[in-house]
Protein backbone atom coordinates (compact mmCIF):
# COMPACT_ATOMS: atom_id res chain seq x y z
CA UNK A 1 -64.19 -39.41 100.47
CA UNK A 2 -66.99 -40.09 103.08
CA UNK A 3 -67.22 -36.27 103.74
CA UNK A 4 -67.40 -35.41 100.15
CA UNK A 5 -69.84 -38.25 99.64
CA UNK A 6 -71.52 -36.83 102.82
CA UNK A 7 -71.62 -33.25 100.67
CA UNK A 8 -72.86 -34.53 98.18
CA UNK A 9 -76.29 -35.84 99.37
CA UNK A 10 -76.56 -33.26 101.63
CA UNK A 11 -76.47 -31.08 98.27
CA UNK A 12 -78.90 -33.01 96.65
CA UNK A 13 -81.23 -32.95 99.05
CA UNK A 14 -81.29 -29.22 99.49
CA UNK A 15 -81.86 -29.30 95.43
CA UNK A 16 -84.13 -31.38 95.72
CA UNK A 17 -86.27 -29.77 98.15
CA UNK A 18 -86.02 -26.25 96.97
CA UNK A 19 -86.84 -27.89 93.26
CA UNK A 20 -90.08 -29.50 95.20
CA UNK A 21 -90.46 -25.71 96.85
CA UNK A 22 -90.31 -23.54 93.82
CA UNK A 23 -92.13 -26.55 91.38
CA UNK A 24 -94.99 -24.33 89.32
CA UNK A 25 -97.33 -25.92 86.74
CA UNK A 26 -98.17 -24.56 83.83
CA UNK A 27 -102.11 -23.46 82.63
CA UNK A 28 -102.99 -21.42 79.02
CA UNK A 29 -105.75 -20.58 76.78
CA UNK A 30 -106.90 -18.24 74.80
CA UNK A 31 -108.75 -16.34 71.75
CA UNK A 32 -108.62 -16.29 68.25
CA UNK A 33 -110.91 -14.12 65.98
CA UNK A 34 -111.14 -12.31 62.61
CA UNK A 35 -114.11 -10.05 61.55
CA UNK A 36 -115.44 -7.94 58.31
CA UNK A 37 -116.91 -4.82 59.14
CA UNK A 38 -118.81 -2.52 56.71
CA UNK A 39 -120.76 0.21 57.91
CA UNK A 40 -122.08 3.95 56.93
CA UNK A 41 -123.36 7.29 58.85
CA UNK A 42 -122.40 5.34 62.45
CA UNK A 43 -120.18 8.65 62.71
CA UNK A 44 -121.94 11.43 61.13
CA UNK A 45 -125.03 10.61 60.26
CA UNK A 46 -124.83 12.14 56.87
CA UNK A 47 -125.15 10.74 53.52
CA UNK A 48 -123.35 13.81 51.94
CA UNK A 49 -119.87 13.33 54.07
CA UNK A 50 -117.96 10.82 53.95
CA UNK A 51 -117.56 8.14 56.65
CA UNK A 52 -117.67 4.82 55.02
CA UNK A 53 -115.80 2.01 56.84
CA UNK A 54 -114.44 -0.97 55.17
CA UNK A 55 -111.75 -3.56 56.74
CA UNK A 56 -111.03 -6.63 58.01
CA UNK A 57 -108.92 -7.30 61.48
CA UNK A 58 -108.01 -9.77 63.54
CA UNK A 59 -106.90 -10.49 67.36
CA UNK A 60 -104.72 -13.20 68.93
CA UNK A 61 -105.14 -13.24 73.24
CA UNK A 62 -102.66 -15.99 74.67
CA UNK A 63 -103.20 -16.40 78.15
CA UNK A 64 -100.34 -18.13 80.28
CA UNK A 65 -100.87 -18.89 84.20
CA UNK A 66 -97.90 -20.23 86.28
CA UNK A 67 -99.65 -21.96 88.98
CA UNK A 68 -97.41 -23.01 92.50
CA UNK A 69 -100.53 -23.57 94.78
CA UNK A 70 -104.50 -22.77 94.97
CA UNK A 71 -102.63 -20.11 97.32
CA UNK A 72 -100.27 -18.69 94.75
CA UNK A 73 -100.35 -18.10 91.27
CA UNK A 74 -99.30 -15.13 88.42
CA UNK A 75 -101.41 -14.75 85.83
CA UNK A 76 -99.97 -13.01 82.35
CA UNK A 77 -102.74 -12.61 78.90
CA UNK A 78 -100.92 -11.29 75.90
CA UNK A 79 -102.47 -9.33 72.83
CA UNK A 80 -101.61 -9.08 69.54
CA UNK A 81 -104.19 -6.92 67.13
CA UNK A 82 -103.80 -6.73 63.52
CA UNK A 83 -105.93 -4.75 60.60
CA UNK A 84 -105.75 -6.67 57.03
CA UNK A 85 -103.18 -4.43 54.65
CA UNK A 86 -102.07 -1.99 57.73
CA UNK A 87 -98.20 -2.01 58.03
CA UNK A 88 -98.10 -0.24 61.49
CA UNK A 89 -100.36 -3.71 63.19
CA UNK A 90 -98.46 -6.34 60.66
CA UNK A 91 -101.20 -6.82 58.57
CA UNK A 92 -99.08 -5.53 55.04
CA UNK A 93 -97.11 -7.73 52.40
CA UNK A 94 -93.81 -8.95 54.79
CA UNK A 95 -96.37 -8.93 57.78
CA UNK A 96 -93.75 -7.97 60.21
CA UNK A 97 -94.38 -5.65 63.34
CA UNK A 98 -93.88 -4.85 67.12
CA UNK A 99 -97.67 -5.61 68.16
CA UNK A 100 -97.76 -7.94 71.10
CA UNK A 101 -99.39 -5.99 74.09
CA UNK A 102 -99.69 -6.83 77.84
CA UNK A 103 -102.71 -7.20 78.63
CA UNK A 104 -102.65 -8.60 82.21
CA UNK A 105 -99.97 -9.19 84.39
CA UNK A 106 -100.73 -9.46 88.33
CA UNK A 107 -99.88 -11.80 91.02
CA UNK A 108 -102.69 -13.65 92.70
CA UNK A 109 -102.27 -15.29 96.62
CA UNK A 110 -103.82 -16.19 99.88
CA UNK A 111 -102.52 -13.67 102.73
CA UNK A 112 -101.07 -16.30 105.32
CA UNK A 113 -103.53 -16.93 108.49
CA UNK A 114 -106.36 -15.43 106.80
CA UNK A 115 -109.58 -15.46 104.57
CA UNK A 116 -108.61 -12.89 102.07
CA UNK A 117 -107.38 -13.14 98.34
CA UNK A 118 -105.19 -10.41 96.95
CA UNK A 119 -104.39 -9.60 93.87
CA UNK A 120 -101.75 -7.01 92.96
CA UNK A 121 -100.59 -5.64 89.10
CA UNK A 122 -102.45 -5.21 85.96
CA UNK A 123 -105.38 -6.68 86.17
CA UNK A 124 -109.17 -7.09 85.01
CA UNK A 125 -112.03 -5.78 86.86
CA UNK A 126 -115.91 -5.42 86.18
CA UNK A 127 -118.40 -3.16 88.64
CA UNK A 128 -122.46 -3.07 88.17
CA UNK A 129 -122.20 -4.88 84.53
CA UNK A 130 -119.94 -1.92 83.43
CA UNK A 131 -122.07 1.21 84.70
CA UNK A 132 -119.31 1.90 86.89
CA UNK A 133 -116.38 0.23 85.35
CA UNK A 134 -115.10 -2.49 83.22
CA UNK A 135 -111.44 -2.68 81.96
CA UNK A 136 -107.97 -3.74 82.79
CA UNK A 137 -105.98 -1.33 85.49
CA UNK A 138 -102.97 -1.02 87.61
CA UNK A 139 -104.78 -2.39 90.79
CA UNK A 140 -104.33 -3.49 94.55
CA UNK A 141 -107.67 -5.66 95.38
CA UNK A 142 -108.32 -7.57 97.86
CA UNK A 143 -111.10 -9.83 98.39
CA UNK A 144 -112.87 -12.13 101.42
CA UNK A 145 -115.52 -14.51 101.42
CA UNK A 146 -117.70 -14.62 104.12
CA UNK A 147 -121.14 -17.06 102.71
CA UNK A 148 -123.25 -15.74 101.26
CA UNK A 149 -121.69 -12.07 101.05
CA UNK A 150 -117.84 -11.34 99.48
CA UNK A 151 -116.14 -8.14 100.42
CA UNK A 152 -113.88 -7.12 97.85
CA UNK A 153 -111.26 -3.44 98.54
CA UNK A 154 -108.86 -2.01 96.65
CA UNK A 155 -107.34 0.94 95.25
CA UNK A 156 -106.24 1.37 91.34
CA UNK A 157 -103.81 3.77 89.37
CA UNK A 158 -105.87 4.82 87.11
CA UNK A 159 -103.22 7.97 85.75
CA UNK A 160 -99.88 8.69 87.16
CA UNK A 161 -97.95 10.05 84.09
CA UNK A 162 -95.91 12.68 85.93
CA UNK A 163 -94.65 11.06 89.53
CA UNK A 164 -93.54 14.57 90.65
CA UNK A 165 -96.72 16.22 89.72
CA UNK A 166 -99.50 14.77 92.21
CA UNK A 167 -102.20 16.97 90.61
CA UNK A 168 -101.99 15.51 87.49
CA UNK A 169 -102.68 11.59 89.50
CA UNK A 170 -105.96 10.36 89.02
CA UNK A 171 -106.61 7.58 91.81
CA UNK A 172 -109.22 5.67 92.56
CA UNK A 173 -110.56 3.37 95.28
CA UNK A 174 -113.62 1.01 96.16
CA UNK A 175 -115.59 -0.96 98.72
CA UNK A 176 -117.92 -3.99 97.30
CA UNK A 177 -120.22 -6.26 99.30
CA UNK A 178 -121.56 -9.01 97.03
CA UNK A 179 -124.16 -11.47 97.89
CA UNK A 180 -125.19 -14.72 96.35
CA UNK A 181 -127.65 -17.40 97.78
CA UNK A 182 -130.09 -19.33 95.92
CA UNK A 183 -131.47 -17.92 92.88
CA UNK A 184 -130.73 -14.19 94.35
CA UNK A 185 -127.68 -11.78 93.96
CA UNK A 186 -126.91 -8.76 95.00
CA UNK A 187 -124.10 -6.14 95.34
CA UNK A 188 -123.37 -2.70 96.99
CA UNK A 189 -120.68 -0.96 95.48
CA UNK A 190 -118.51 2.96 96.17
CA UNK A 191 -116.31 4.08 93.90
CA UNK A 192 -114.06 7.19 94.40
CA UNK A 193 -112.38 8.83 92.05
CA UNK A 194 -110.03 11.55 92.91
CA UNK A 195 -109.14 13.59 89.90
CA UNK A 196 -107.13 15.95 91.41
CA UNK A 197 -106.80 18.79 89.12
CA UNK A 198 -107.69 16.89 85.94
CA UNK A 199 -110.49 17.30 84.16
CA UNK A 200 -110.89 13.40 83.92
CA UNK A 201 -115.11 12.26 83.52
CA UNK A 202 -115.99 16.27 83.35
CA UNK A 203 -116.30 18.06 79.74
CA UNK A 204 -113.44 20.76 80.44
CA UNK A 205 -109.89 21.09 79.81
CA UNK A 206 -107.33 20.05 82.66
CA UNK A 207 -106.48 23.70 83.47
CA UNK A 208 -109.98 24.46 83.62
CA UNK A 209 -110.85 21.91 86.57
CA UNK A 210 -109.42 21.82 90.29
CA UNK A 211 -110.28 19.48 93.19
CA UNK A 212 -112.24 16.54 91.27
CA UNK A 213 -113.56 14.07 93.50
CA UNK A 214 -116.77 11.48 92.08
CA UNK A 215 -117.69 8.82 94.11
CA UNK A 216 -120.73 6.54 92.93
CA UNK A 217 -122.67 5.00 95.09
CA UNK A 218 -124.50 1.72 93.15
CA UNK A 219 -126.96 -1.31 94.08
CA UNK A 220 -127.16 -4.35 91.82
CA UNK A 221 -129.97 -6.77 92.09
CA UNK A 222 -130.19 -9.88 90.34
CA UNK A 223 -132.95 -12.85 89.83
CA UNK A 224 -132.14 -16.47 87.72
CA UNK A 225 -134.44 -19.38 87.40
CA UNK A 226 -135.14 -22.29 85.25
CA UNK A 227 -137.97 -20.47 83.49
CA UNK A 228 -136.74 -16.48 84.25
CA UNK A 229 -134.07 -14.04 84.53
CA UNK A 230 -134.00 -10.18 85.97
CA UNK A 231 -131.49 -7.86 86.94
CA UNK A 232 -131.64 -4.49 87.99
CA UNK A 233 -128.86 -1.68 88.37
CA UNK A 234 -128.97 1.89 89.99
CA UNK A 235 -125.62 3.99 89.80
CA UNK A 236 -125.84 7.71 91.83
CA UNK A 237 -122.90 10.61 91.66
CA UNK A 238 -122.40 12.22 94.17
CA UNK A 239 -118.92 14.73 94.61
CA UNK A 240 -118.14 17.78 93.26
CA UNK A 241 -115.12 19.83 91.19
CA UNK A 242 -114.15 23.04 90.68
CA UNK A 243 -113.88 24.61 87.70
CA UNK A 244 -112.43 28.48 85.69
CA UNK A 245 -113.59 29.08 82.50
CA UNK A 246 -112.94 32.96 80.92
CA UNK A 247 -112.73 34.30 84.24
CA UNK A 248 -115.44 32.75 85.88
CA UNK A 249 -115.54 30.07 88.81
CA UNK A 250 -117.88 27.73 89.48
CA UNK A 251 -118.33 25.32 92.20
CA UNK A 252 -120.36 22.27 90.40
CA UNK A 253 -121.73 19.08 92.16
CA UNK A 254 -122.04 15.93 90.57
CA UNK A 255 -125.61 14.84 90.57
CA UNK A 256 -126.61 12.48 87.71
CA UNK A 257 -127.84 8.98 88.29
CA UNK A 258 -128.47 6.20 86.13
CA UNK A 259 -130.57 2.86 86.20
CA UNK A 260 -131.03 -0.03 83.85
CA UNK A 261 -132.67 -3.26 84.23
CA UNK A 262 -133.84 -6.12 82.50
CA UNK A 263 -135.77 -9.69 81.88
CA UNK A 264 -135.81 -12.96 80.30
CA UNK A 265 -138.03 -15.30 79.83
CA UNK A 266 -137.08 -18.87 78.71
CA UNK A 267 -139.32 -21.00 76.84
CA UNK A 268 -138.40 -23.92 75.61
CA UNK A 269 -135.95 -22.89 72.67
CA UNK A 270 -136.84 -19.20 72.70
CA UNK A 271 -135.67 -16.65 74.82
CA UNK A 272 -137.85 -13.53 74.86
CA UNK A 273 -136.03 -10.11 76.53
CA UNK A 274 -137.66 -6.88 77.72
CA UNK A 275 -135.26 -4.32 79.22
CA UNK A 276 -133.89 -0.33 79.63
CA UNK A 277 -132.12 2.22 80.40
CA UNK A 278 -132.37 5.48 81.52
CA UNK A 279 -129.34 8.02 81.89
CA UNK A 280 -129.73 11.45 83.31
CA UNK A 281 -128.97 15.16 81.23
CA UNK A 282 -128.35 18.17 82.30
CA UNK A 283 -130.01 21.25 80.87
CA UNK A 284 -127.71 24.23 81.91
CA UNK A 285 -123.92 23.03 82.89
CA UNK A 286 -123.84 26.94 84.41
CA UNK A 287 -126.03 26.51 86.95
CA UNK A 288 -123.45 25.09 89.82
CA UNK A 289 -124.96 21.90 88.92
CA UNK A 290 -123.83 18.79 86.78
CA UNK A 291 -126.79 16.80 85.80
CA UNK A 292 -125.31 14.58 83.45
CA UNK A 293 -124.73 11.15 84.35
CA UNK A 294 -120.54 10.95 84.37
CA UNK A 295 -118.49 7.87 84.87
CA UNK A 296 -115.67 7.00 86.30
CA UNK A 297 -112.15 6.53 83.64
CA UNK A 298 -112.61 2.60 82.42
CA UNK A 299 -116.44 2.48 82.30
CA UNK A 300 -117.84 -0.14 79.39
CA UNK A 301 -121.69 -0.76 79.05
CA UNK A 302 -122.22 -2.18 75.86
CA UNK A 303 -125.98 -2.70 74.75
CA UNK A 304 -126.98 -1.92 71.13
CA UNK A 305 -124.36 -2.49 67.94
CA UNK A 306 -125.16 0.62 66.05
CA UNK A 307 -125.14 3.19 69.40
CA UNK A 308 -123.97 1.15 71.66
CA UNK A 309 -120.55 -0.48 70.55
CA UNK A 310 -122.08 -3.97 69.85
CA UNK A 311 -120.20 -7.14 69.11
CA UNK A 312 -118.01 -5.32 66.01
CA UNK A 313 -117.19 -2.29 67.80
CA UNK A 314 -116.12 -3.62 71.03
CA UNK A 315 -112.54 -3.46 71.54
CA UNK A 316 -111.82 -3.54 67.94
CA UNK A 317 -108.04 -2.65 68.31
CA UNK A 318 -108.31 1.14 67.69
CA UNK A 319 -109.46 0.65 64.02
CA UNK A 320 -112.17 3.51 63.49
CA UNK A 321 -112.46 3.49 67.42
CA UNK A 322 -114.26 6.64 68.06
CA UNK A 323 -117.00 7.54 69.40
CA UNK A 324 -120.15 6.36 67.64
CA UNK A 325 -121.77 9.59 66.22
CA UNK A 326 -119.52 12.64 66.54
CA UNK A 327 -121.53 15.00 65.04
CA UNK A 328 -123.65 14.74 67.85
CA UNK A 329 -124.49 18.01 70.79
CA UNK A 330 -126.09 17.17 74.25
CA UNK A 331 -125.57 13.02 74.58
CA UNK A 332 -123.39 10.76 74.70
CA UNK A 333 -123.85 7.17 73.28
CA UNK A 334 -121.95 4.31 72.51
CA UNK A 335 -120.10 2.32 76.09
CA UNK A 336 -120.89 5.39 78.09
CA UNK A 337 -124.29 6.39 77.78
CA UNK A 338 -125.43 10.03 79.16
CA UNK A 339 -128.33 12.13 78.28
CA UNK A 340 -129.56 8.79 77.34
CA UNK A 341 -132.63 6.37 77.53
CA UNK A 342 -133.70 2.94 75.62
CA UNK A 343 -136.38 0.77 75.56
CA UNK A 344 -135.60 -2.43 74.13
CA UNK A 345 -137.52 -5.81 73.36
CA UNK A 346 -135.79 -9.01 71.61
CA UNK A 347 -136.41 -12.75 70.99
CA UNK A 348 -133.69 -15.61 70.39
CA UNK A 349 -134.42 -18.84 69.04
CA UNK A 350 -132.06 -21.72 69.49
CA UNK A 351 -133.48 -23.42 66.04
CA UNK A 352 -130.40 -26.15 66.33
CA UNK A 353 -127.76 -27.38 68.65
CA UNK A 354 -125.07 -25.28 66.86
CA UNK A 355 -127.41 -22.31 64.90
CA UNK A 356 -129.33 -19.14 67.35
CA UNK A 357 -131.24 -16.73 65.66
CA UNK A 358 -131.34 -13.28 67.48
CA UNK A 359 -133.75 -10.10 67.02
CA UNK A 360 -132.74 -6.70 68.98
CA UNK A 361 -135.12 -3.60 68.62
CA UNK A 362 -134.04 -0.46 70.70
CA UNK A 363 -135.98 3.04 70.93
CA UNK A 364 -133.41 5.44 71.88
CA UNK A 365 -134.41 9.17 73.19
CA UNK A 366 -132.69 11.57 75.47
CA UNK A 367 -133.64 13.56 79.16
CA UNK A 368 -133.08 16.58 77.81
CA UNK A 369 -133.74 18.52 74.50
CA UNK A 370 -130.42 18.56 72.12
CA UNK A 371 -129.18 20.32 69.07
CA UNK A 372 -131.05 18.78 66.01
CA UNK A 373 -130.29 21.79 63.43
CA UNK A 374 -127.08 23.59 64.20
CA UNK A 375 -127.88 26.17 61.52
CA UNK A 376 -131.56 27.23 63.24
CA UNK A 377 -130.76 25.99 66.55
CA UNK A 378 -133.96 23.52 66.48
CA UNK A 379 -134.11 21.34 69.30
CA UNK A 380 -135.72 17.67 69.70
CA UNK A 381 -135.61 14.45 72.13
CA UNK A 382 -135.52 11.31 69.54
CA UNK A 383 -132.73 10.00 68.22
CA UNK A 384 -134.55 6.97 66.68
CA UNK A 385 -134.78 2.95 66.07
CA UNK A 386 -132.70 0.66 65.99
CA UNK A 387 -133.34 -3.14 64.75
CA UNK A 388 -129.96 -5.78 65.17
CA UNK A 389 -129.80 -9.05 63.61
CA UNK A 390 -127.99 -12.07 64.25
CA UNK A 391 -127.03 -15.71 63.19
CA UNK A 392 -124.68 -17.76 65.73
CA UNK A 393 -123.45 -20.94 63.65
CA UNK A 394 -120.45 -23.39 65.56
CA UNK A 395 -118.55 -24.49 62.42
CA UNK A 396 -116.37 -27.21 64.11
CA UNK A 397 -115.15 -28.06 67.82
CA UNK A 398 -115.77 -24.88 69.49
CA UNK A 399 -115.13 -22.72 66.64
CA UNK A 400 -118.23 -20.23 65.59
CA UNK A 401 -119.18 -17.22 63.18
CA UNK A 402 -121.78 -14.95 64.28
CA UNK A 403 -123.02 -12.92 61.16
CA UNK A 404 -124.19 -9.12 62.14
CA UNK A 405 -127.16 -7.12 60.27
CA UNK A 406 -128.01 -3.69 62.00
CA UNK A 407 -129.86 -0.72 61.07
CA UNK A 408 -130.58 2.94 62.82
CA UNK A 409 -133.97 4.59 61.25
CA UNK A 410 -132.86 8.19 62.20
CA UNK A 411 -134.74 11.03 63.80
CA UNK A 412 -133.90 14.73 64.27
CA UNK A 413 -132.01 14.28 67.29
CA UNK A 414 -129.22 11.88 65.71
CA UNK A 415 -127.33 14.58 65.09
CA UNK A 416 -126.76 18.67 64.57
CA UNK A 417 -127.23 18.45 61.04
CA UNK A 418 -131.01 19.40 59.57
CA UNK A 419 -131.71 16.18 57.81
CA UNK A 420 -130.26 13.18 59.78
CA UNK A 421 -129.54 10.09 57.49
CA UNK A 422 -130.30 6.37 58.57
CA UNK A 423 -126.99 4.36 59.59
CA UNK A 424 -126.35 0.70 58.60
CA UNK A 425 -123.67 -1.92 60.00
CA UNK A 426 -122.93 -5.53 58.83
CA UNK A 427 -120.12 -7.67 59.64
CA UNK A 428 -119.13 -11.33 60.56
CA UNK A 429 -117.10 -12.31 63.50
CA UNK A 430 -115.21 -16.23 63.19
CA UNK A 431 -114.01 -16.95 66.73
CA UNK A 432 -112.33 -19.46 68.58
CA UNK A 433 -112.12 -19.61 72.41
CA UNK A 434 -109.40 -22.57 73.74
């Protein structure tokens, strides 16, 4: 009996400790939202077609962290979109469907005996405020600080459909120093992209293109006071691909660059913004040259709402997610600017604690010349202005709406068509962050 006794607590001891060992606690949040969107000509620019968009969706994020240590954690965010009266998203009479997503799923730790983070699985990551990327990948990073600069490596999957077919991999890896002291910032960024034989961030068919390697090379620089705020970006391609079209092969080097920057001033309830962008063209894609700024797959700079995906366009769960303007030759607009420049000025004004007023005007022109009449072949340089409005109201304990007025005074260069029609865009957004 005293050996079984004996056993016994010897049994519960070992329970005990590996139940103290393998203990976890348990951290979530997450996002609510539903939005109305109604907007016409964002896609064609044309009052005679047809591209009217009408609909209400919604999105559910859960986000559930199991937490063992500040050394050790795994991090899981779950996703669940749904358009009002669609039966494929659960949004129809009966309202049932297969729609949760993974969003993220990664493991996060300290490597034993050392300064550096890792995280490993699907994962979130953001590079120069989107220029170079901004998404969720299939990623390997790992991270050290060293004050006042953090080195962060890693390499991510970005396309590996076919595991016996390397040329059809697309696989990417970076290097980023980032410094923060005080009221400055900075970071120095490479990004390489080998395409292999895709035709991933080029405007050619995948047995067109051979050998595609982009690397960017960008600087951040950032400034934030009491009374002001400035940042600065600069993103350069360097790299080159191959590429057979009809016979023909041509050897082309990426060369387009691309810099944006920005201020705020902060005046007692106002804020007052001047900013830019400017995104380089290409004039001849024959020459052995590409001149058009390209990005890297999982780029997201989002700046104006009519051209540049604004609050009701980003992420909006595939519902009329195309690119804004279609009928469009020689830019690209939207979360990947190219061929592309803006001038913007806005003002905010915080009239309560719960209500912010904001104004947004953008002039929006491109590098080069592009097709404004596809039936003479006339050329122009303006695509036109663009005026957003906003009203941020917090109903009740963290839950807002933010009501959405925008409007795109066309010129020639909008689109290929001869007479280019003015787009609008309204919307509300009700949101809850927990």
């Amino acid at each position: 009996m005293k050996k079984l006794g004996l056993l016994i607590m010897v049994a519960m001891l070992i329970s005990g400790m590996s139940l103290s060992a393998w203990a976890v606690e348990f951290e979530y949040g997450g996002l609510f939202r539903v939005q109305y969107e109604g907007k016409q000509n964002t896609s064609d620019g044309n009052d005679d077609l047809d591209d009217h968009v009408n609909y209400i969706e919604q999105r559910l994020r859960m986000y559930f962290t199991f937490v063992a240590s500040e050394r050790l954690r795994l991090v899981t965010k779950w996703e669940a979109d749904t358009a009002w009266g669609s039966a494929r998203s659960g949004g129809d009479v009966g309202a049932d469907a297969v729609i949760l997503e993974m969003k993220n799923a990664y493991v996060d730790f300290m490597v034993p005996m050392t300064p550096v983070r890792a995280t490993l699985g699907v994962q979130g990551l953001g590079l120069l405020s989107g220029w170079i990327v901004d998404d969720d990948f299939s990623a390997a990073i790992l991270s050290a600080p060293f004050d006042p600069v953090t080195v962060k490596a890693g390499y991510i999957a970005a396309r590996n459909e076919d595991v016996a077919d390397e040329s059809e991999n697309v696989d990417d890896w970076l290097l980023s120093l980032d410094y923060d002291q005080g009221p400055f910032s900075a970071s120095l960024v490479g990004f390489y992209q080998y395409g292999h034989d895709t035709a991933f961030s080029v405007p050619f068919e995948d047995d067109q293109v051979a050998d595609n390697n982009l690397f960017d090379l960008g600087l951040a620089l950032g400034y934030t006071h009491d009374m002001a705020a400035a940042h600065l970006n600069f993103v350069k391609n360097f790299g080159s691909y191959d590429t057979t079209v009809d016979g023909v092969e041509n050897d082309m080097d990426y060369e387009g660059w691309a810099i944006e920057g920005g201020v705020d001033l902060f005046v007692r309830s106002f804020t007052f913004t001047l900013g830019g962008f400017f995104t380089s063209g290409d004039d001849d894609l024959g020459d052995g040259d590409d001149g058009n700024f390209r990005y890297p797959a999982g780029r997201s700079f989002y700046w104006s709402e009519i051209l540049g995906y604004g609050t009701l366009d980003v992420n909006n769960g595939g519902i009329n997610a195309v690119d804004t303007v279609q009928d469009k030759e020689g830019y690209d607009a939207a979360d990947g600017p190219s061929n592309l420049w803006a001038i913007t000025a806005g003002a905010a004004w915080q009239a309560l604690d719960t209500t912010r007023l904001t104004f947004n005007y953008y002039y929006i022109g491109t590098q080069e010349d592009v097709l404004a009449d596809r039936e003479t072949g006339e050329m122009d340089n303006s695509i036109g202005h663009e005026v957003d409005f906003y009203v941020d109201q917090e109903i009740v304990d963290g839950l807002s709406v933010r009501l959405v007025g925008a409007y795109l005074f066309a010129n020639d260069g909008f689109t290929f068509y001869a007479d280019d029609d003015d787009a609008y865009e309204a919307g509300a957004q009700l949101k809850w962050s927990f």
